[in-house]
C-alpha atoms as a PDB file:
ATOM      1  CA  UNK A   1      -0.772 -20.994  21.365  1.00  0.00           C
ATOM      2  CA  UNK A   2      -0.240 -17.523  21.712  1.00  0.00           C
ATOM      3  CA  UNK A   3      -1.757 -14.592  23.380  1.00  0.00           C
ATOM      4  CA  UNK A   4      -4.348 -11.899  22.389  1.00  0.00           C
ATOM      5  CA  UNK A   5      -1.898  -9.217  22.094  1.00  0.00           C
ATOM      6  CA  UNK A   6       1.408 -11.363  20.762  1.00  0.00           C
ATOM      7  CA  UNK A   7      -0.526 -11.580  17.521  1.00  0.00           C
ATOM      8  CA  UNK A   8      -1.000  -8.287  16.768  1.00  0.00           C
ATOM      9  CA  UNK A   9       2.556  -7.445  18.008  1.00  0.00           C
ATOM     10  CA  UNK A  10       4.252  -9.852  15.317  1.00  0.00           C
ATOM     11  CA  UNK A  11       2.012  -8.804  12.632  1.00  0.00           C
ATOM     12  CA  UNK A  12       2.832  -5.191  13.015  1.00  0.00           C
ATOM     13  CA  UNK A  13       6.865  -6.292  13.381  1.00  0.00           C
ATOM     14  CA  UNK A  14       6.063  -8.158   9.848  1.00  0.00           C
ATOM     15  CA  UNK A  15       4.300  -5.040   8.402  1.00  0.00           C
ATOM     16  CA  UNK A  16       7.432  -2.572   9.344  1.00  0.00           C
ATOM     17  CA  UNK A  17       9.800  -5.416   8.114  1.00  0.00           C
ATOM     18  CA  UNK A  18       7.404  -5.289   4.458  1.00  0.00           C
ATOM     19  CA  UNK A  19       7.336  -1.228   4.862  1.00  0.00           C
ATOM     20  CA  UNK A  20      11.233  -0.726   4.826  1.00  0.00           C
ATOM     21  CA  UNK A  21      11.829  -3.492   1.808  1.00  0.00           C
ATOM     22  CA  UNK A  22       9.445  -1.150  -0.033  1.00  0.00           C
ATOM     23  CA  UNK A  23      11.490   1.870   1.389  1.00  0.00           C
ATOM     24  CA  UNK A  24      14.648   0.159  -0.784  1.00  0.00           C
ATOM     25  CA  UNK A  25      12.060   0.471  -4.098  1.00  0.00           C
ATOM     26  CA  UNK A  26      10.870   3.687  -3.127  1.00  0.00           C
ATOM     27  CA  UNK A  27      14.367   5.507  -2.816  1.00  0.00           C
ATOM     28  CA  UNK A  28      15.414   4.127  -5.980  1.00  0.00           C
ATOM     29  CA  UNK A  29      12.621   5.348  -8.099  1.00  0.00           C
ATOM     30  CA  UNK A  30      11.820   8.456  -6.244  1.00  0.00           C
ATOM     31  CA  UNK A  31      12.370  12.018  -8.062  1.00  0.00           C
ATOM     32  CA  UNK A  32      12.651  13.612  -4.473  1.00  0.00           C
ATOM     33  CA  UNK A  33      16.263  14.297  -3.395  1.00  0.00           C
ATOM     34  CA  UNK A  34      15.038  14.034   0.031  1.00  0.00           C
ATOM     35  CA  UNK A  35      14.167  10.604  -0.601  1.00  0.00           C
ATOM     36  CA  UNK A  36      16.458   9.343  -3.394  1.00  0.00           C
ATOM     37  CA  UNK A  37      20.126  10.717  -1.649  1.00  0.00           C
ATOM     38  CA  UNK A  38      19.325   7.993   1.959  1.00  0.00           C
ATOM     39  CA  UNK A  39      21.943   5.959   2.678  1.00  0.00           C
ATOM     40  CA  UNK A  40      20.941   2.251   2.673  1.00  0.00           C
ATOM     41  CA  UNK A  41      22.423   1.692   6.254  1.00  0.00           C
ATOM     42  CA  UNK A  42      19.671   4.323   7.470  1.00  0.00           C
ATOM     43  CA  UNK A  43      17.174   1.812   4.787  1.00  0.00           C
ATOM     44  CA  UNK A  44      18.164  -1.447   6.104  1.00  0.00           C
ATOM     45  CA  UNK A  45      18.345  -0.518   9.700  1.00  0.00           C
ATOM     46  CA  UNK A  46      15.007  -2.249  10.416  1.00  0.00           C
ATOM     47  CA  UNK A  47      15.733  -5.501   8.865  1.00  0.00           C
ATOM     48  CA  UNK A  48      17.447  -8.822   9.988  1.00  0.00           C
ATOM     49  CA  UNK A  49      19.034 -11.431   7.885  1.00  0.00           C
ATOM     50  CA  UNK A  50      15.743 -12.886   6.286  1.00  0.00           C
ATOM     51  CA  UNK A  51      14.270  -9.781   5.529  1.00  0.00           C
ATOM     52  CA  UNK A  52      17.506  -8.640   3.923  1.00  0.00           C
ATOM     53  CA  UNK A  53      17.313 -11.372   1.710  1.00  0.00           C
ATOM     54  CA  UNK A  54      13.923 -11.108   0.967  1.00  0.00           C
ATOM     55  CA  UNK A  55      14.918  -7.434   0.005  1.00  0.00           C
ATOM     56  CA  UNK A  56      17.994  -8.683  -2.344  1.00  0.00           C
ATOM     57  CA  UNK A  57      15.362 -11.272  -3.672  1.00  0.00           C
ATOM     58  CA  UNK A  58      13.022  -7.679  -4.222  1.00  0.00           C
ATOM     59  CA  UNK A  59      15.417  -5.823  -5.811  1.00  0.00           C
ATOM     60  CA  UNK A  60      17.268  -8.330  -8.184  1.00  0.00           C
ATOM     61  CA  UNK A  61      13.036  -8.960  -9.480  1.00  0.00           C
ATOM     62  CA  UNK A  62      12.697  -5.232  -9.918  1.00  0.00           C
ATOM     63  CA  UNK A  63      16.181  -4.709 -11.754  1.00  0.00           C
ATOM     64  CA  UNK A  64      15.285  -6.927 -14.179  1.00  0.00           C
ATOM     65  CA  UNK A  65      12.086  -5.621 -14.992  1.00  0.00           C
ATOM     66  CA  UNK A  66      12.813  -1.796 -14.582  1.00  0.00           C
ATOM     67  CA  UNK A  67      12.543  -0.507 -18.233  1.00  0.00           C
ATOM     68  CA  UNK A  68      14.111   2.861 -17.025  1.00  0.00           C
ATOM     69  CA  UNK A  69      18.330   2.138 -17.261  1.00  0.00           C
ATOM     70  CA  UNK A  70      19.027   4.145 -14.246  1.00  0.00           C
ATOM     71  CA  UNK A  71      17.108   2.641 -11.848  1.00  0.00           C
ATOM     72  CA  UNK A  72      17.911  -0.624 -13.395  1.00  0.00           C
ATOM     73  CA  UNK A  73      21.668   0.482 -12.572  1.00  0.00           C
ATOM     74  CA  UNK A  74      20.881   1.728  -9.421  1.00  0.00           C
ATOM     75  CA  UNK A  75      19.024  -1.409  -8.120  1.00  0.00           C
ATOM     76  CA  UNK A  76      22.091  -2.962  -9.036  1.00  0.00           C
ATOM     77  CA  UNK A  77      24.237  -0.807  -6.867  1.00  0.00           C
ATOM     78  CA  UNK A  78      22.120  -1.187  -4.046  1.00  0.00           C
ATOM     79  CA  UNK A  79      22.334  -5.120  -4.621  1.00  0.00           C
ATOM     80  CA  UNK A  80      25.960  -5.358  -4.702  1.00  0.00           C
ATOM     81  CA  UNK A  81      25.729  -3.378  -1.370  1.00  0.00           C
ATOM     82  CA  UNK A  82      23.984  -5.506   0.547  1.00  0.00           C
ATOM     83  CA  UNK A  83      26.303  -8.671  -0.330  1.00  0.00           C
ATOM     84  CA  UNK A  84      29.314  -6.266   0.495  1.00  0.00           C
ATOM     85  CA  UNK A  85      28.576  -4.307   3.146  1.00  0.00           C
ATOM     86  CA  UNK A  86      25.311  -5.654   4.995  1.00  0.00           C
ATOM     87  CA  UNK A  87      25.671  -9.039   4.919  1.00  0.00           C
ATOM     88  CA  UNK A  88      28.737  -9.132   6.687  1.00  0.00           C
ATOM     89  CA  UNK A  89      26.548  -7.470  10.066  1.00  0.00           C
ATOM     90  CA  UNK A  90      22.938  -8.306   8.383  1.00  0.00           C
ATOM     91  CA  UNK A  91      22.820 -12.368   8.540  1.00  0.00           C
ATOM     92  CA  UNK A  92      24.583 -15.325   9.158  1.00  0.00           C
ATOM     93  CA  UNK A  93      26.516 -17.710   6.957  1.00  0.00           C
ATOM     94  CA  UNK A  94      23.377 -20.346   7.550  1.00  0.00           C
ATOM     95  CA  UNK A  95      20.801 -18.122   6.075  1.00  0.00           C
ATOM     96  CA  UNK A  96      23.317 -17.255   2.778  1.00  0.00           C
ATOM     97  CA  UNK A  97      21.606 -19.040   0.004  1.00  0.00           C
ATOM     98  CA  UNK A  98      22.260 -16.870  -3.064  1.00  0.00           C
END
């Protein structure tokens, strides 16, 4: 059973995890240059191996549903780095299940 506060504390961890997934969506529709030019190591700092591929699991839904082409294309690029470049630090080979 746990405490009082360890509730709270996990549930705002969970939230922040949520919050920088919907960072990933954000940046790729966003207008802003101050928003759309972040690099996704500074995106997917926050996020361990189940979160990234909850965010891969995000993204590939909202590539394939984008009617705009560009951020269709650009979901894509962010998708194919993730499997290249953050998986490698991001998770282990027992949580790969793509």
């Amino acid at each position: 059973m746990s405490r009082p506060g360890e509730a709270s504390t996990e549930s705002r961890k969970a939230d922040s995890q949520v919050a920088a997934r919907q960072e990933l969506l954000r940046t790729i529709i966003a207008t802003d240059p101050a928003v759309r030019d972040r690099s996704l190591d500074e995106l997917c700092a926050g996020l361990d191996g189940p979160d990234l591929l909850a965010a891969a699991a995000e993204l590939d839904l909202f590539r394939r549903s984008a009617q705009n082409l560009y951020q269709r294309v650009r979901g894509l690029f962010f998708l194919a780095a993730i499997h290249r470049y953050r998986r490698e630090t991001g998770w282990s080979d027992s949580s790969d299940r793509f």
